[in-house]
Protein backbone atom coordinates (compact mmCIF):
# COMPACT_ATOMS: atom_id res chain seq x y z
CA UNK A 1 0.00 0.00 0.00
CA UNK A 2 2.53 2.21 0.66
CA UNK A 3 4.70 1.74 -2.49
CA UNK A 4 1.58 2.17 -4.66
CA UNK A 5 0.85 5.68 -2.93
CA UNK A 6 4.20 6.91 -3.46
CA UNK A 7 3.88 5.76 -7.04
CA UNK A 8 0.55 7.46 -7.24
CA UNK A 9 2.36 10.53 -5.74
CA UNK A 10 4.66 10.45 -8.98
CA UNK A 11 4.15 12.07 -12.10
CA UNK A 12 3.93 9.23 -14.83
CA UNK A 13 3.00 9.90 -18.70
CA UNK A 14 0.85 6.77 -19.10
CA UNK A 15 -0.77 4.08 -16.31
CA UNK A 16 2.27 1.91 -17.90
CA UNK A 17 5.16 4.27 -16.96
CA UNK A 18 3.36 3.91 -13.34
CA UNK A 19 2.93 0.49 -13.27
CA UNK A 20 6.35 -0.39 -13.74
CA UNK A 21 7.75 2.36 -11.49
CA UNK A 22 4.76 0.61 -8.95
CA UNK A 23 7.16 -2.83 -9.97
CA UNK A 24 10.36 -1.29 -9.52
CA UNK A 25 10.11 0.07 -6.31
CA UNK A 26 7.95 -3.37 -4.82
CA UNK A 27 10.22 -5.70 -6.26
CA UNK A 28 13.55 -3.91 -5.28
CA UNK A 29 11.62 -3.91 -1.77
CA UNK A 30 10.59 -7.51 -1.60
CA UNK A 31 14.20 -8.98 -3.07
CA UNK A 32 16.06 -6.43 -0.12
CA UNK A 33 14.11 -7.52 2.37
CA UNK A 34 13.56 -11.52 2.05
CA UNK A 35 17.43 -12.34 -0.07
CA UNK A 36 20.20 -9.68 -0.13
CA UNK A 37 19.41 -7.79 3.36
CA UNK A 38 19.88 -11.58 5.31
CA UNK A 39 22.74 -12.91 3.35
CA UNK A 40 24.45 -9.37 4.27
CA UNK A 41 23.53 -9.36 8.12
CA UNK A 42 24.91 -12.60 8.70
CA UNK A 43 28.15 -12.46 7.04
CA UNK A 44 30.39 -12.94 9.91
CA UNK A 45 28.98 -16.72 10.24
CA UNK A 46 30.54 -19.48 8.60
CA UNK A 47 29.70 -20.96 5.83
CA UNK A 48 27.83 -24.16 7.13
CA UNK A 49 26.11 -21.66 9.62
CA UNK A 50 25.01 -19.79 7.27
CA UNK A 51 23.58 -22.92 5.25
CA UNK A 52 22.08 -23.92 8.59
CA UNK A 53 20.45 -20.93 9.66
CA UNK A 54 19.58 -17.93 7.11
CA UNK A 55 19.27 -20.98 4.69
CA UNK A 56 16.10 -22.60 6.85
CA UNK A 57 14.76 -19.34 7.23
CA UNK A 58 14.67 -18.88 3.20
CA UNK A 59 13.46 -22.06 2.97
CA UNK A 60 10.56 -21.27 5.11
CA UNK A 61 9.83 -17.99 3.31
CA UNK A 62 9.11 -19.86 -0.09
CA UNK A 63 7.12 -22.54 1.63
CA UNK A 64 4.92 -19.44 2.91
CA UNK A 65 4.92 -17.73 0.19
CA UNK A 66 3.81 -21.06 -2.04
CA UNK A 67 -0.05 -19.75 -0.63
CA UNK A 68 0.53 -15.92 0.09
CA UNK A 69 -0.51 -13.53 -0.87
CA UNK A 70 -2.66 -15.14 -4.01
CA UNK A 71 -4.21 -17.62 -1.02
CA UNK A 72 -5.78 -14.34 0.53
CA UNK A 73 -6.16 -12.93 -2.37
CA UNK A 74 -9.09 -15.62 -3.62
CA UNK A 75 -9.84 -15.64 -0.12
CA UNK A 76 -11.02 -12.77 -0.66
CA UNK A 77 -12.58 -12.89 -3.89
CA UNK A 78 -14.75 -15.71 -2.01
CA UNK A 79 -16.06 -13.49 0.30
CA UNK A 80 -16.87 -10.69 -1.95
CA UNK A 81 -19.01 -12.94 -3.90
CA UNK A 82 -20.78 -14.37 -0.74
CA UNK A 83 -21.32 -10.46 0.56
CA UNK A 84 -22.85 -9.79 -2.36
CA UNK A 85 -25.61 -12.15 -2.75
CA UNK A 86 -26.36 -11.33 0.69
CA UNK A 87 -26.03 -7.25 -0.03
CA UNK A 88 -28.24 -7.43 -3.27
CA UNK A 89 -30.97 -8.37 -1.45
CA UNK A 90 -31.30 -4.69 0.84
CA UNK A 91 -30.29 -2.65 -1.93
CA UNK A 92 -33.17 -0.15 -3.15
CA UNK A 93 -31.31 1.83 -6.03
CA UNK A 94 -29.24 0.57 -9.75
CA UNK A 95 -26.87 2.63 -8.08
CA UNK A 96 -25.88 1.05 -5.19
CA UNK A 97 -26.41 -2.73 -7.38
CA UNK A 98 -23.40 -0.90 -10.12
CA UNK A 99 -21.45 -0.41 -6.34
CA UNK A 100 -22.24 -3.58 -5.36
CA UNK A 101 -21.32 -5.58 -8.46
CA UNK A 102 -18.35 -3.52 -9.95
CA UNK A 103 -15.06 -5.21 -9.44
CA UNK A 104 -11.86 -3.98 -8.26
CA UNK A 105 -9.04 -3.85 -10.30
CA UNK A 106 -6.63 -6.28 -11.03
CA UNK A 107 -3.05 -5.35 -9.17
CA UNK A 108 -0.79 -6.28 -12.08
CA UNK A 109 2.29 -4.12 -10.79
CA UNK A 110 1.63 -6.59 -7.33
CA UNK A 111 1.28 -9.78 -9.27
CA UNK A 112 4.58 -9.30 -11.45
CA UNK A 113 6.37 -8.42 -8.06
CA UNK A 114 5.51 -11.60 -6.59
CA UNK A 115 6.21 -13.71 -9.39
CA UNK A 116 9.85 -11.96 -9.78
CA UNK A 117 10.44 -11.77 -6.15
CA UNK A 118 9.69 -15.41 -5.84
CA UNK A 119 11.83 -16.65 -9.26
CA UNK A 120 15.01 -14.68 -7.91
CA UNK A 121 14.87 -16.13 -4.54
CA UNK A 122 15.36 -20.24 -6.12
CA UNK A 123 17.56 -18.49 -8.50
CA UNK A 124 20.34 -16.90 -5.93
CA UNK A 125 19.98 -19.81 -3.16
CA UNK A 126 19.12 -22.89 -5.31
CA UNK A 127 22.60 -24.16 -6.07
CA UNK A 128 23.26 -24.46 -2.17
CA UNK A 129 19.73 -25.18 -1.13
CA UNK A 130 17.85 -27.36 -4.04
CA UNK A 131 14.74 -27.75 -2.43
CA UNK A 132 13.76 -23.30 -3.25
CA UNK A 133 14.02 -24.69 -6.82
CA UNK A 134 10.96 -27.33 -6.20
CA UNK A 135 9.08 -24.49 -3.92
CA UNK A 136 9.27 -22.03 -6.15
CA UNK A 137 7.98 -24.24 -9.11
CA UNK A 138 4.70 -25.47 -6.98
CA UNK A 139 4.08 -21.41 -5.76
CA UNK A 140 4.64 -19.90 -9.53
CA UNK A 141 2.19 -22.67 -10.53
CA UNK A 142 -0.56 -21.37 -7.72
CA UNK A 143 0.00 -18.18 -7.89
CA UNK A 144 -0.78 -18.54 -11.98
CA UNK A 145 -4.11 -20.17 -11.71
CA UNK A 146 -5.48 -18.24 -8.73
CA UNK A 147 -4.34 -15.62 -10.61
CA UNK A 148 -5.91 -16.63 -14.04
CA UNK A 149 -9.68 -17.23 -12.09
CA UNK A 150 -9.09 -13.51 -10.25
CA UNK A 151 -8.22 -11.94 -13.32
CA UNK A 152 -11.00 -13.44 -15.31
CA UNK A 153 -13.91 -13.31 -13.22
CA UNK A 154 -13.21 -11.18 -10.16
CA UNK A 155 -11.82 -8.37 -11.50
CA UNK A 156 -12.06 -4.97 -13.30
CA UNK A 157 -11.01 -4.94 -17.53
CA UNK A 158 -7.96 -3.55 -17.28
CA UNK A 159 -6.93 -0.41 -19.39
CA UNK A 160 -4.52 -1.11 -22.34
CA UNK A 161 -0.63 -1.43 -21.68
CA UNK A 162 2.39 -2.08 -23.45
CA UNK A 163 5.32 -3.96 -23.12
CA UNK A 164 7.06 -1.88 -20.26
CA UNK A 165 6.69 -4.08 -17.50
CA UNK A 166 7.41 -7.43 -19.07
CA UNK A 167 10.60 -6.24 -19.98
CA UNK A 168 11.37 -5.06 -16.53
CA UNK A 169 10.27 -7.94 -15.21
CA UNK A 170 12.84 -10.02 -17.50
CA UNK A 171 15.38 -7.75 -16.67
CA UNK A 172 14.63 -8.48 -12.81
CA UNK A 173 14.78 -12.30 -14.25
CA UNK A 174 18.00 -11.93 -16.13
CA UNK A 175 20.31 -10.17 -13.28
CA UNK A 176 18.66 -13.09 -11.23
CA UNK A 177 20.30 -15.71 -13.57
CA UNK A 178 23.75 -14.04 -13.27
CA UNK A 179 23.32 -13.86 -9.45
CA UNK A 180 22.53 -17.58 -9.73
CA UNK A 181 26.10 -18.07 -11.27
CA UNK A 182 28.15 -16.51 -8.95
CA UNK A 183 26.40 -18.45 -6.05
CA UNK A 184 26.83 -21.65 -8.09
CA UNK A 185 30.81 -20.90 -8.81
CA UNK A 186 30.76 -20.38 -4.27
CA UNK A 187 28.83 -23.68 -3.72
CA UNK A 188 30.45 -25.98 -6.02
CA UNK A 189 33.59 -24.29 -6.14
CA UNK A 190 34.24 -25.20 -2.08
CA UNK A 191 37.11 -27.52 -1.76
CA UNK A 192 35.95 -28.32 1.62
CA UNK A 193 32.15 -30.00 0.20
CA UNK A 194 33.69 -30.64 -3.38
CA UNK A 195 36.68 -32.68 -4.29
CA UNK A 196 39.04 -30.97 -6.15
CA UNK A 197 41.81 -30.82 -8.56
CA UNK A 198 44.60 -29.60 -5.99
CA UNK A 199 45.72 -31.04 -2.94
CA UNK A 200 46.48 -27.64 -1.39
CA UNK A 201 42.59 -26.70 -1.07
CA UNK A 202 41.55 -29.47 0.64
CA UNK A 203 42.16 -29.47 4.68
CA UNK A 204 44.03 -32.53 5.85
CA UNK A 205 41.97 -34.72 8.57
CA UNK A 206 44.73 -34.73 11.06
CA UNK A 207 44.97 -30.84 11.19
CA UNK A 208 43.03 -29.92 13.93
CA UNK A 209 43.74 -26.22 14.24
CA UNK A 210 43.22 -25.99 10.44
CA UNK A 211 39.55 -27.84 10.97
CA UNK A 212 39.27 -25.27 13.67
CA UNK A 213 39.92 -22.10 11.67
CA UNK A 214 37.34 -23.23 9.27
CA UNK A 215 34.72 -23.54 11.62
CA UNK A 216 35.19 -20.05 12.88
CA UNK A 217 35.71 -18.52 9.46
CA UNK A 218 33.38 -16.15 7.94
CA UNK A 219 31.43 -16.68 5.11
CA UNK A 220 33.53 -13.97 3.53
CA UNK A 221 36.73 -15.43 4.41
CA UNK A 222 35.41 -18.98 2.80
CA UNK A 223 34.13 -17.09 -0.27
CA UNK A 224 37.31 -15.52 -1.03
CA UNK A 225 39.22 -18.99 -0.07
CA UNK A 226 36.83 -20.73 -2.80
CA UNK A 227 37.85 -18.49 -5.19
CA UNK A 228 41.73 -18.31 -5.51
CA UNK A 229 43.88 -20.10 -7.93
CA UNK A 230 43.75 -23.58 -8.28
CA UNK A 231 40.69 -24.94 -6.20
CA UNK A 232 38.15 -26.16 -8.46
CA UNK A 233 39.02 -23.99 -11.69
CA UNK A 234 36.78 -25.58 -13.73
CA UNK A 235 33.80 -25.22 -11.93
CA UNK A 236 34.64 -21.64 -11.43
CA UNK A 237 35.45 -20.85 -15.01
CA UNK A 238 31.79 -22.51 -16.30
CA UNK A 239 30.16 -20.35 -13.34
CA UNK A 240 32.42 -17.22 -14.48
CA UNK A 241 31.53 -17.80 -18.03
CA UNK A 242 27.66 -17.97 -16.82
CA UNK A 243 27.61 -14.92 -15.43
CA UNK A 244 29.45 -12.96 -18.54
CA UNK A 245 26.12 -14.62 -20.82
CA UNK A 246 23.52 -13.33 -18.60
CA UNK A 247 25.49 -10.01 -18.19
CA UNK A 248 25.38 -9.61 -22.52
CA UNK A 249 21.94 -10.66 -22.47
CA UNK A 250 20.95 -7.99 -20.42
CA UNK A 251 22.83 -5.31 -22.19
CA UNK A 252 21.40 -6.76 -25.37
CA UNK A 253 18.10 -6.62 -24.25
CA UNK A 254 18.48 -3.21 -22.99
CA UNK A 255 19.59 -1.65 -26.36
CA UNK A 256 17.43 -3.59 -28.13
CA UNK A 257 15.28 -1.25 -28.63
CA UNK A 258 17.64 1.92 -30.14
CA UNK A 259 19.30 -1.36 -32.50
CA UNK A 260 15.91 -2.46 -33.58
CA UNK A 261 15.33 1.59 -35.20
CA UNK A 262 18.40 1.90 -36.22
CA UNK A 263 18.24 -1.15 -37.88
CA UNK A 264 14.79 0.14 -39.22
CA UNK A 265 16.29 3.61 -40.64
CA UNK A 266 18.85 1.85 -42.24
CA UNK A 267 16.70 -0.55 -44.49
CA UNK A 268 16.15 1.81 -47.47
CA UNK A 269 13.98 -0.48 -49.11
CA UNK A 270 11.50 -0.97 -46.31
CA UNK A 271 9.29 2.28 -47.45
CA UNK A 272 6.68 1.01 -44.07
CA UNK A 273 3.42 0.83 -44.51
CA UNK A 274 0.50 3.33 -45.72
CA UNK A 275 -2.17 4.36 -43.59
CA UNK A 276 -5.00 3.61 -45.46
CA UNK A 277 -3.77 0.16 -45.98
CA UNK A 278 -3.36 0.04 -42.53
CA UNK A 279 -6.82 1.01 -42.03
CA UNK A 280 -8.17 -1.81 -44.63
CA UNK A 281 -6.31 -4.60 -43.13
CA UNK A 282 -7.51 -3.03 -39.41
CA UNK A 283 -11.15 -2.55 -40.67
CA UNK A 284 -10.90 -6.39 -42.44
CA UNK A 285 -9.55 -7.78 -39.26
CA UNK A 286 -12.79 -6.16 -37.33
CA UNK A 287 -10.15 -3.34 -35.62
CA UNK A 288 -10.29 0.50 -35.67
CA UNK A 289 -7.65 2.68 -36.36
CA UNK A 290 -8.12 5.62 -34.95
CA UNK A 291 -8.59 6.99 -31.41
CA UNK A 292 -11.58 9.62 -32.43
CA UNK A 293 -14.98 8.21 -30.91
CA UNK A 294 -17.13 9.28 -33.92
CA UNK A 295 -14.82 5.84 -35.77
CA UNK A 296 -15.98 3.80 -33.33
CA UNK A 297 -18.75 1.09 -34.32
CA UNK A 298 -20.23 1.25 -30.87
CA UNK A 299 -20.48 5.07 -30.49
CA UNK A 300 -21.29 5.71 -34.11
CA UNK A 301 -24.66 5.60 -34.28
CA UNK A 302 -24.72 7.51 -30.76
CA UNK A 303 -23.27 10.54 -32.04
CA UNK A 304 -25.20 10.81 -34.89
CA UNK A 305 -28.33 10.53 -33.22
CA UNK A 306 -26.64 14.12 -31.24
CA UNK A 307 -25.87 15.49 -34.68
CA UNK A 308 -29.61 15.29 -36.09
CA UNK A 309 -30.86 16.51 -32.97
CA UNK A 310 -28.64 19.38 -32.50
CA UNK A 311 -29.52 20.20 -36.63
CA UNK A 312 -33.12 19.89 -35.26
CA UNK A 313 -32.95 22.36 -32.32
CA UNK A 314 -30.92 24.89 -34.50
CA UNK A 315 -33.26 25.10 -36.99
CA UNK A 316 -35.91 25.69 -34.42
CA UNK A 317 -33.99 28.68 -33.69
CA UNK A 318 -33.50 29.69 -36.97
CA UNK A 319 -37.21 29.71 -37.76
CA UNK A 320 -37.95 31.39 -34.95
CA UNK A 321 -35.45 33.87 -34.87
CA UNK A 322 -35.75 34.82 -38.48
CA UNK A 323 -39.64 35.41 -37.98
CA UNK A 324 -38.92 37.83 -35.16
CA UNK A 325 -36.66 39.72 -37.25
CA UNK A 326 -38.58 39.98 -40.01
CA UNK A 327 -41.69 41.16 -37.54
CA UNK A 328 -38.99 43.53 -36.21
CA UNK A 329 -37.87 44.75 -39.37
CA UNK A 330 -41.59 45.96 -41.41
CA UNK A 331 -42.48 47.50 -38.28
CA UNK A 332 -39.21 49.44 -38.69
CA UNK A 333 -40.00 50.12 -42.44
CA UNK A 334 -43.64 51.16 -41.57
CA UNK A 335 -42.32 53.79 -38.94
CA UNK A 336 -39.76 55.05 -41.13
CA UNK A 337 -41.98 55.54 -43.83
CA UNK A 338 -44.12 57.47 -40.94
CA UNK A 339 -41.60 59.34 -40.74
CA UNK A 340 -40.95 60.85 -43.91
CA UNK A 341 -44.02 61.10 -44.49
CA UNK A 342 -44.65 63.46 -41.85
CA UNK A 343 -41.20 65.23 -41.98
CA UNK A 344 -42.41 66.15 -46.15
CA UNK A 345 -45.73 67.42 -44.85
CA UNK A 346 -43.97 69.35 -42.18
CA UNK A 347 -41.06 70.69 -44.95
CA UNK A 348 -43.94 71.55 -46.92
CA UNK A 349 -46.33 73.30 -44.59
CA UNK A 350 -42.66 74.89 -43.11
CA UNK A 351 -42.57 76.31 -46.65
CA UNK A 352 -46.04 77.87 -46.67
CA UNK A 353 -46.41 78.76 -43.30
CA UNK A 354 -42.93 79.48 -41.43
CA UNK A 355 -44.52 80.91 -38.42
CA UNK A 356 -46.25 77.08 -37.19
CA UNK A 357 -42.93 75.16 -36.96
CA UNK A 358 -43.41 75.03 -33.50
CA UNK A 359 -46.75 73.72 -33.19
CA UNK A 360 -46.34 70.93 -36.04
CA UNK A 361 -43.41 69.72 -33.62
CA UNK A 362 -45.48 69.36 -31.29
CA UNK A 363 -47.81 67.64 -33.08
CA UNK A 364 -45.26 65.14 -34.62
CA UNK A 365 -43.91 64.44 -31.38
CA UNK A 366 -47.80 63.88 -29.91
CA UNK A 367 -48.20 61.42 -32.93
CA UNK A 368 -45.33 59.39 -32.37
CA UNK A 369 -46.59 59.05 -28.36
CA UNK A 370 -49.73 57.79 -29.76
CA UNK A 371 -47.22 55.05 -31.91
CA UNK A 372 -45.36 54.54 -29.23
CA UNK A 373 -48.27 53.91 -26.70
CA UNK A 374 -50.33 51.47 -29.50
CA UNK A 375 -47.34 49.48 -30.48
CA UNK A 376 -46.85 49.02 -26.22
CA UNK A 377 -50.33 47.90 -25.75
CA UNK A 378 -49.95 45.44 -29.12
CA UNK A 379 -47.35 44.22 -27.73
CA UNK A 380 -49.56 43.88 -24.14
CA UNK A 381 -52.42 42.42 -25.57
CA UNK A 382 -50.09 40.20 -27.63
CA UNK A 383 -48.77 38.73 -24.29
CA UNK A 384 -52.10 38.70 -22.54
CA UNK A 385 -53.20 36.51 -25.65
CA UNK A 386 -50.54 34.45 -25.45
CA UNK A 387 -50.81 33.56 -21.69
CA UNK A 388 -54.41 33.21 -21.52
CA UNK A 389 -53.95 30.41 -24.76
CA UNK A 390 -51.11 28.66 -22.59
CA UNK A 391 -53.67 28.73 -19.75
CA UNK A 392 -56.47 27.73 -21.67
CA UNK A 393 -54.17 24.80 -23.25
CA UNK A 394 -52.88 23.79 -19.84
CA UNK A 395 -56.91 23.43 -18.59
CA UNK A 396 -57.89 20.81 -21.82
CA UNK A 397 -54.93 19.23 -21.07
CA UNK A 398 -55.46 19.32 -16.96
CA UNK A 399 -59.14 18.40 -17.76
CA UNK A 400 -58.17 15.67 -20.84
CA UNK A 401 -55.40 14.10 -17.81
CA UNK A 402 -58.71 13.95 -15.09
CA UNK A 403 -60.77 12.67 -17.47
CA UNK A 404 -59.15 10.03 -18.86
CA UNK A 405 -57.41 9.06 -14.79
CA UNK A 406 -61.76 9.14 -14.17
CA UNK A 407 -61.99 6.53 -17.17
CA UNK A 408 -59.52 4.32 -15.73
CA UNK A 409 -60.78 4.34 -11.91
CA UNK A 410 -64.35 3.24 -13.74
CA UNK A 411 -62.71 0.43 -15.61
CA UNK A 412 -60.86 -0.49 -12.48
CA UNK A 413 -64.01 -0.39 -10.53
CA UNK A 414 -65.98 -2.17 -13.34
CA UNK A 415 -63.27 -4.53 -13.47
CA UNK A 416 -63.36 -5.21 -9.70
CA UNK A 417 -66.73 -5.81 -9.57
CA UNK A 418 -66.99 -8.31 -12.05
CA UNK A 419 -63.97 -9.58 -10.88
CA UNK A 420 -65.80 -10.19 -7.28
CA UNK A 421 -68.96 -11.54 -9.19
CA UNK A 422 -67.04 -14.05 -11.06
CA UNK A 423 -65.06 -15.21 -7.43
CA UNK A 424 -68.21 -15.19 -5.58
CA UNK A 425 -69.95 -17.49 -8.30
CA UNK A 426 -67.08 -19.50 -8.26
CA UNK A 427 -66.66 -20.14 -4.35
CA UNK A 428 -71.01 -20.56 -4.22
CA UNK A 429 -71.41 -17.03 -2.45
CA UNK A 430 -74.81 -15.35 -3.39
CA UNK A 431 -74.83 -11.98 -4.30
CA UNK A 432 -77.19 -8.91 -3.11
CA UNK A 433 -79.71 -9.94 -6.22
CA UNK A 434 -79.77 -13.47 -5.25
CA UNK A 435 -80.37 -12.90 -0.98
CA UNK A 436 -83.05 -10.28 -2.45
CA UNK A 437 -85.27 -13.08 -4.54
CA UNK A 438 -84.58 -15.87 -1.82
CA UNK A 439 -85.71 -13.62 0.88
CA UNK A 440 -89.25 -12.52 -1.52
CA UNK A 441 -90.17 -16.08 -2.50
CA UNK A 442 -89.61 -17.30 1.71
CA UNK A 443 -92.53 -14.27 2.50
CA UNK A 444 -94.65 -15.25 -0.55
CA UNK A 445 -94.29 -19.01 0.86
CA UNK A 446 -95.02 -17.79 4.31
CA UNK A 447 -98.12 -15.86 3.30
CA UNK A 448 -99.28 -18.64 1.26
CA UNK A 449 -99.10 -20.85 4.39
CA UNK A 450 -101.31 -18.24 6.20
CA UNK A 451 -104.16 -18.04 3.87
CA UNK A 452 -104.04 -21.93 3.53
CA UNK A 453 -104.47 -22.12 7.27
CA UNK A 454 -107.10 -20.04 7.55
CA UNK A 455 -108.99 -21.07 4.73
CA UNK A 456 -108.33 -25.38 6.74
CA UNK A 457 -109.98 -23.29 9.68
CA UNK A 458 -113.17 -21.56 8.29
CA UNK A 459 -114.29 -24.89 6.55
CA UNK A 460 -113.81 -26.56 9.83
């Protein structure tokens, strides 16, 4: 958590660039802390020490980490499916479901970590401790398919990335592989575990103060014994020769790049590739081309549904606005023609009378009042209009709404009726009609029974 804030915290061109500083930093962290920071602690220990007691504690680390963190990881992937059957059940918007349901993403920057942290590990320590090589097979292979069901169905789609942190992670891989051979030329090059080729290297089984010496050696002091001239040259020149390979591998690979486009502007010939072939192969192959949205299938049809509407609204405006100014504009004409008009009568009246200039101002001015005031009013009347039709409009409609809610409460209560009718008939309950007639024919029964009875008693 903390390395991916202070990633976050970073300014990175792409989500690549900051996924594989996100790698950098954890891997660097999790290769310090579980390989190079105990081997350097316990230097002063010989070398069977060591072997006996930073190698168990390795060895224990890769058993643990053959289930962690991937075990909690679908641990939890488990439980967030179980939550959310359970969750789904309470929830009362889409909202909260699109919460509910949407996955997390997938921590590729983590996963590569692990996988790199756990490869370099058996790498360094498996020449003098064999079994990391088996424990680090069996956790690469769980941590690939809890990975592979995580990735697939409990996580986010990831965004698109490039090559970046592959190739960081094979660099991490690489230095790994020439670590490997320098711990392979101290393990097999030991006179002491190894028989070899000169009589000086080995210790002689009488020498007890020799045997001694050894057993309080460093594991310094046995490296740098392991390595002088004539113990085990052969092993040490195949381990030397080892680490040289993975050394011009990795330069290699790191200038592959610049030699692959130099490569490229030197081929003359190679005139690349057009785009519009590009863009018939890509369409042919069912791929776009481009990163504009209006190319894509999906949103195609999307944005030209926005394109006809928009035309649509604008020429709404247009209509409307272009009626307004042409309204705008004869009433302009008609005022100006008013106008001169009245300013040639008043030239010509000026002409024959110079003394009334005065009073035909006042007059023109009086007259365009009376304009002024009638075109207000129009315009008054116009709005009145135009509100009372709105009202009237929003009354049919208010009144066409109640009506036709009144229509539906009568079929509903039509509908409920007959619906009772039909379940009373069916379950042998009489209606109102029914009790009615039974109860008129018992009284016309009953009063036939009295007249019978008194008739039976008068003949007696």
């Amino acid at each position: 958590t903390g390395v991916a804030s202070w990633a976050n915290r970073q300014r990175h061109k792409d989500e690549t660039k900051k996924l594989t500083s996100t790698f950098w930093m954890l891997s660097t962290m999790l290769i310090l802390c579980t390989a190079i920071f105990p081997a350097l602690v316990n230097w002063h220990v010989s070398f069977k020490e060591w072997n006996c007691l930073v190698g168990t504690s390795i060895t224990v680390v890769m058993m643990i980490r053959m289930v962690w963190p991937h075990g909690f990881n679908f641990c939890k992937a488990m439980r967030r499916n179980m939550r959310r059957r359970r969750v789904a059940r309470h929830c009362m918007t889409k909202q909260q479901l699109l919460d509910l349901y949407t996955n997390p993403p997938f921590r590729l920057a983590d996963a590569y970590a692990e996988i790199t942290c756990t490869a370099v590990l058996a790498l360094t320590f498996g020449p003098g401790m064999p079994l990391l090589n088996y424990l680090a097979a069996i956790s690469l292979l769980m941590r690939y398919m809890t990975d592979w069901y995580i990735f697939l169905w409990c996580s986010a789609r990831p965004p698109f990335y490039d090559e970046g942190i592959a190739n960081a992670c094979i660099t991490f891989l690489v230095l790994g592989v020439a670590v490997r051979a320098i711990s392979g030329g101290i393990t097999f090059g030991d006179a002491l575990n190894f028989e070899g080729q000169a009589d000086s290297c080995a210790l002689d089984v009488t020498n007890v103060t020799a045997w001694r010496e050894e057993a309080q050696s460093g594991f310094v002091e046995s490296v740098i014994r392991t390595w002088q001239d004539g113990c085990n040259s052969p092993v040490r020149h195949m381990f030397t020769v080892s680490f040289f390979i993975a050394i011009g591998v990795e330069v290699v690979l790191r200038f592959m790049g610049e030699l692959g486009s130099w490569w490229r502007r030197l081929n003359l010939a190679d005139e690349g590739a057009l785009y519009e072939d590009l863009a018939e192969a890509r369409s042919a192959a069912g791929m776009i081309s481009s990163y504009n949205p209006r190319v894509n299938p999906k949103y195609r049809s999307a944005f030209k549904l926005i394109d006809l509407t928009a035309a649509a609204n604008d020429h709404d405006d247009f209509s409307s606005s272009s009626s307004s100014s042409e309204e705008s504009s004869s009433e302009e004409e008609e005022a100006e023609g008013e106008g001169e008009t009245e300013q040639l009568d008043i030239g010509g009246d000026m002409g024959l009378i110079g003394l009334g200039a005065s009073s035909e101002r006042k007059k023109e001015k009086k007259e365009k009042k009376e304009k002024k005031d009638k075109k207000e009013k129009k315009d008054t009347d116009k709005e009145k209009k135009d509100k009372k039709d709105k009202k009237e409009k929003k009354e049919k409609k208010d009144k066409k709404e109640q009506k036709s809610s009144d229509d539906h409460e009568r079929e509903a209560r039509r509908a409920e009726r007959k619906a009772k009718k039909q379940l009373e008939e069916a379950l042998g309950i009489d209606s109102r009609k029914d009790k009615k007639e039974k109860k008129e024919k018992k009284e016309k029964k009953e009063k036939k029974d009295k007249v019978t009875s008194a008739l039976r008693t008068r003949d007696r």
